[in-house]
N, C-alpha and C. Protein backbone atom coordinates (compact mmCIF):
# COMPACT_ATOMS: atom_id res chain seq x y z
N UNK A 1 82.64 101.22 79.08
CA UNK A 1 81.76 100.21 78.51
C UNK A 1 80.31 100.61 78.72
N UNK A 2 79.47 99.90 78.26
CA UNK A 2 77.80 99.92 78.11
C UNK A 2 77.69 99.76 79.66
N UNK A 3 77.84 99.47 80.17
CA UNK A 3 77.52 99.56 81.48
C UNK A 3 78.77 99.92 82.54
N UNK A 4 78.76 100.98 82.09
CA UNK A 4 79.99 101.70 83.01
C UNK A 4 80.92 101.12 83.53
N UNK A 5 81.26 99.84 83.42
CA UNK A 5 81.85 99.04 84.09
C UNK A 5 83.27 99.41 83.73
N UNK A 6 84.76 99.26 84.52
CA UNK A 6 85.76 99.69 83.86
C UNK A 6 86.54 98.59 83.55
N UNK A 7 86.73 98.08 82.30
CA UNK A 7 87.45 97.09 81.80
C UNK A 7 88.63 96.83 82.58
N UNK A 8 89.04 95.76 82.75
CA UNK A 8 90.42 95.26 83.71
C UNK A 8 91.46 95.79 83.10
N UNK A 9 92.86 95.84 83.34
CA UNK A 9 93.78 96.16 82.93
C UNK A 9 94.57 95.13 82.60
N UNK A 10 95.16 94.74 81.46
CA UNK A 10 95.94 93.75 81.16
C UNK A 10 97.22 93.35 81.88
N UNK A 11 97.23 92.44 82.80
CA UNK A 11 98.07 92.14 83.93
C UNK A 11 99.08 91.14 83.30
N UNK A 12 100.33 91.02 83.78
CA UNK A 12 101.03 89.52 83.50
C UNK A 12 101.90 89.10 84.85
N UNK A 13 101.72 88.04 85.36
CA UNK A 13 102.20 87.74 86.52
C UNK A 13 103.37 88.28 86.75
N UNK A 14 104.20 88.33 87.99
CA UNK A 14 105.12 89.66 87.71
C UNK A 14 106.20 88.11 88.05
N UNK A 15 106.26 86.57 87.96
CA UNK A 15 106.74 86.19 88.32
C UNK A 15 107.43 85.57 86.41
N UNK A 16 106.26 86.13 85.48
CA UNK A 16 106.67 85.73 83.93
C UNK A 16 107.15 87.50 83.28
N UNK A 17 107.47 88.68 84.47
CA UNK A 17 107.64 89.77 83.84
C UNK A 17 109.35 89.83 83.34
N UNK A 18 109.09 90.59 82.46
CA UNK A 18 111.01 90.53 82.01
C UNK A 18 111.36 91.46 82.99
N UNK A 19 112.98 91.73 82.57
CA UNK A 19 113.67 92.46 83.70
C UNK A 19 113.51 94.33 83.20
N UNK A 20 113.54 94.85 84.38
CA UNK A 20 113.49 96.24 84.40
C UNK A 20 112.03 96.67 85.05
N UNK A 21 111.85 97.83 84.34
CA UNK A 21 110.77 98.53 84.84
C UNK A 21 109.16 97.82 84.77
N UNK A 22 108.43 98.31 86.11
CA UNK A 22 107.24 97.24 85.95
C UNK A 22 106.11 98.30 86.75
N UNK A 23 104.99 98.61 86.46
CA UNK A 23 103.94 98.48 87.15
C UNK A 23 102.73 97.65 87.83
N UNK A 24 102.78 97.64 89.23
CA UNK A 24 101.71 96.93 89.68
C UNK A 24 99.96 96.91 89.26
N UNK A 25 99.57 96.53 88.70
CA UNK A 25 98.25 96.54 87.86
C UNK A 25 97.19 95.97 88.96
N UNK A 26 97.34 94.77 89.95
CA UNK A 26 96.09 94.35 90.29
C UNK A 26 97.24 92.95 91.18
N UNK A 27 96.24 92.46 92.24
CA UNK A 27 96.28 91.32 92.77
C UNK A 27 95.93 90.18 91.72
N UNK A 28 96.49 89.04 91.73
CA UNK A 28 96.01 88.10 90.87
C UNK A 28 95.60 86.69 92.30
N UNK A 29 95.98 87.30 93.56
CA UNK A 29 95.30 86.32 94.76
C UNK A 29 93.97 86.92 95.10
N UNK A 30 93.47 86.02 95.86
CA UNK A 30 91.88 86.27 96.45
C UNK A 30 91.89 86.28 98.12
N UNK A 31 92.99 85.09 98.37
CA UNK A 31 92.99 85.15 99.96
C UNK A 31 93.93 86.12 100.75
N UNK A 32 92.89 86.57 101.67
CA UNK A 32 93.33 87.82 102.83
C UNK A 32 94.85 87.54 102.89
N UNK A 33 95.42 86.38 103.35
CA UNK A 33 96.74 86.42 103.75
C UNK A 33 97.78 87.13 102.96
N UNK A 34 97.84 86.25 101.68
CA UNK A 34 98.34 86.94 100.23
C UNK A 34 98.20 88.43 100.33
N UNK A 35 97.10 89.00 100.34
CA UNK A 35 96.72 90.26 99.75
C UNK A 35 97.26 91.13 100.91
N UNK A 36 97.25 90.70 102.26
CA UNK A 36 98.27 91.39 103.18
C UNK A 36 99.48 91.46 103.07
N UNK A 37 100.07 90.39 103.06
CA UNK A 37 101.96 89.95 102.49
C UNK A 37 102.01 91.14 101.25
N UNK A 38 101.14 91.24 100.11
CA UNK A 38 101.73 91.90 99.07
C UNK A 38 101.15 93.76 99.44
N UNK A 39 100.64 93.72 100.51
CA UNK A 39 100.15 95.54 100.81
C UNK A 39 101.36 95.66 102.04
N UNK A 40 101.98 94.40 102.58
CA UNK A 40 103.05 94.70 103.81
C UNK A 40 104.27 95.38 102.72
N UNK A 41 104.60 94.29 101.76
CA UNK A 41 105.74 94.36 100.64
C UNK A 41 105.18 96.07 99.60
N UNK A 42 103.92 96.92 100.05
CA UNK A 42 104.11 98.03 98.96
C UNK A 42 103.74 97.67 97.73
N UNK A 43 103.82 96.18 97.53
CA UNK A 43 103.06 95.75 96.19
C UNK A 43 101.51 95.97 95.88
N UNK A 44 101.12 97.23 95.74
CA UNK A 44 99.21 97.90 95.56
C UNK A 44 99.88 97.89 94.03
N UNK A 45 98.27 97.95 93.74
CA UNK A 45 97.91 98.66 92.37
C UNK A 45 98.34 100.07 92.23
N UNK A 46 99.48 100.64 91.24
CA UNK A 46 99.85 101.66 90.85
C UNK A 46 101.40 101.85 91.32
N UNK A 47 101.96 101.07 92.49
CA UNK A 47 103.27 101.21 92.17
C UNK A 47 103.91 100.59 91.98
N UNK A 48 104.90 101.52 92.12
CA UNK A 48 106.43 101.15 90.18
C UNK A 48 107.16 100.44 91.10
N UNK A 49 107.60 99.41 90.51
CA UNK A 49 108.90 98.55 90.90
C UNK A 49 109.86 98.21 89.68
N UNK A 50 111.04 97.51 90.32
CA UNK A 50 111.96 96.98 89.44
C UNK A 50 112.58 95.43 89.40
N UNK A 51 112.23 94.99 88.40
CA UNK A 51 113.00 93.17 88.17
C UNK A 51 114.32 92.91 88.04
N UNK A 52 114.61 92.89 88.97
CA UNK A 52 116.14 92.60 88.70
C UNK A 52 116.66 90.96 88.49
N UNK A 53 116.10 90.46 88.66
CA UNK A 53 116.28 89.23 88.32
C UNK A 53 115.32 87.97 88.63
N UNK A 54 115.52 87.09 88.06
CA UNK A 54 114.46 86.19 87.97
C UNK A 54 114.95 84.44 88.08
N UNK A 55 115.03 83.78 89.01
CA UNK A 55 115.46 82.58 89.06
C UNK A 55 114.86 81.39 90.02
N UNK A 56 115.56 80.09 90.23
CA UNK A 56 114.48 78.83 90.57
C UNK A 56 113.80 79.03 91.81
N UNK A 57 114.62 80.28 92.89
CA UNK A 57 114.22 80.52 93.78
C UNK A 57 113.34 81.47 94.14
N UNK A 58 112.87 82.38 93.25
CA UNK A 58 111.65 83.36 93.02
C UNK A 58 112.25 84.44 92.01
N UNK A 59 111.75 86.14 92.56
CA UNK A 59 111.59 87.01 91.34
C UNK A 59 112.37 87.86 92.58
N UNK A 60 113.48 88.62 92.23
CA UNK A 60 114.06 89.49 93.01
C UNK A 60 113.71 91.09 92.31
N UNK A 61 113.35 91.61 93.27
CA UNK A 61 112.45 92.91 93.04
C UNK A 61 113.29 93.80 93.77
N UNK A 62 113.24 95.48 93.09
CA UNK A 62 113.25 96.85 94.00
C UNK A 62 112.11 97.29 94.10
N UNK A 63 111.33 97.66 95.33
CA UNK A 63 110.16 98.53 95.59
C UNK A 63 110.57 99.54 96.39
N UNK A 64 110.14 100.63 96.55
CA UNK A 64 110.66 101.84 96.79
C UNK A 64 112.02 101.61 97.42
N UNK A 65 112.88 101.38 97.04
CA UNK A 65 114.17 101.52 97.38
C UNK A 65 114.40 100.46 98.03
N UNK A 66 113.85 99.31 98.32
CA UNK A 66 114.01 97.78 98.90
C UNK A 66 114.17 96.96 98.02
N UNK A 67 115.09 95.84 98.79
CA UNK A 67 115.13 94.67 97.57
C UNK A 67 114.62 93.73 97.87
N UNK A 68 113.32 92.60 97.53
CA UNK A 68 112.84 91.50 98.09
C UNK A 68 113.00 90.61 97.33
N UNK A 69 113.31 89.03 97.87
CA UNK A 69 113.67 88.44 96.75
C UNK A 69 112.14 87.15 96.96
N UNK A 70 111.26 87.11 96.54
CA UNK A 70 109.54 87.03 96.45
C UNK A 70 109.78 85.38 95.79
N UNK A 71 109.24 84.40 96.81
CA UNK A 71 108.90 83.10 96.29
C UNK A 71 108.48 83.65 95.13
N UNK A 72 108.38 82.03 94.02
CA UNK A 72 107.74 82.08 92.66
C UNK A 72 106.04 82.14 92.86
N UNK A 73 105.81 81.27 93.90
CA UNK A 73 104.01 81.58 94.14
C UNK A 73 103.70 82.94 94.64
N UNK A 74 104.39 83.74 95.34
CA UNK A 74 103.74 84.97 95.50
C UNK A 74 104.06 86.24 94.62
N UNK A 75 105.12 85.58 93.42
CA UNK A 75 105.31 86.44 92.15
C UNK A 75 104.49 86.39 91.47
N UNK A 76 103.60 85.22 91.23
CA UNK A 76 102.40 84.59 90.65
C UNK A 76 101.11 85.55 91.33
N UNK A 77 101.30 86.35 91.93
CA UNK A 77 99.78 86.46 92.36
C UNK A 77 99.94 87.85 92.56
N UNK A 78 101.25 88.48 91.78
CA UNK A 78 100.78 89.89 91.60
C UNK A 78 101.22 90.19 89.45
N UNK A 79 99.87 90.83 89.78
CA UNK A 79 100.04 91.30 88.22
C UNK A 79 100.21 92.16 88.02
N UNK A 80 100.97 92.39 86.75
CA UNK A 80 101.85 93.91 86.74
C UNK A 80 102.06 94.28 84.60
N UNK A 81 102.17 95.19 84.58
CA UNK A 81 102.43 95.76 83.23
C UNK A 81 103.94 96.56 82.99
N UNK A 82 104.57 96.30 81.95
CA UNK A 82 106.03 96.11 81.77
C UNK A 82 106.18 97.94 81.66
């Protein structure tokens, strides 16, 4: 851009992502706690995970070879690209 700035990357909560393959794009939280929980869980910007399913009780994920099954609010606060 005109001022070097680097446009955001188009994120979608990873708690509205369909199933399969996903990249982590960005935090969609602000508070420290959050942003620790999702750097404890491997959830940074740039890595690959997998959706394996999605139900009332959160978003069940593979990250490097783990399976977490992630309340719906802290699926909500990572954004990710399909």
């Amino acid at each position: 851009t005109k001022d070097l700035a680097l446009p955001e990357a188009p994120a979608l909560p990873l708690s509205q992502a369909p199933l399969g393959e996903a990249r982590v794009v960005r935090a969609l939280a602000q508070d420290r706690g959050t942003l620790n929980l999702l750097a404890h869980l491997h959830l940074r910007p740039g890595t690959r995970l997998k959706v394996l399913e999605r139900g009332a009780e959160g978003v069940r994920v593979e990250v490097e070879g783990e399976v977490f099954l992630l309340p719906l609010a802290l699926a909500q606060a990572v954004g990710v690209s399909p």
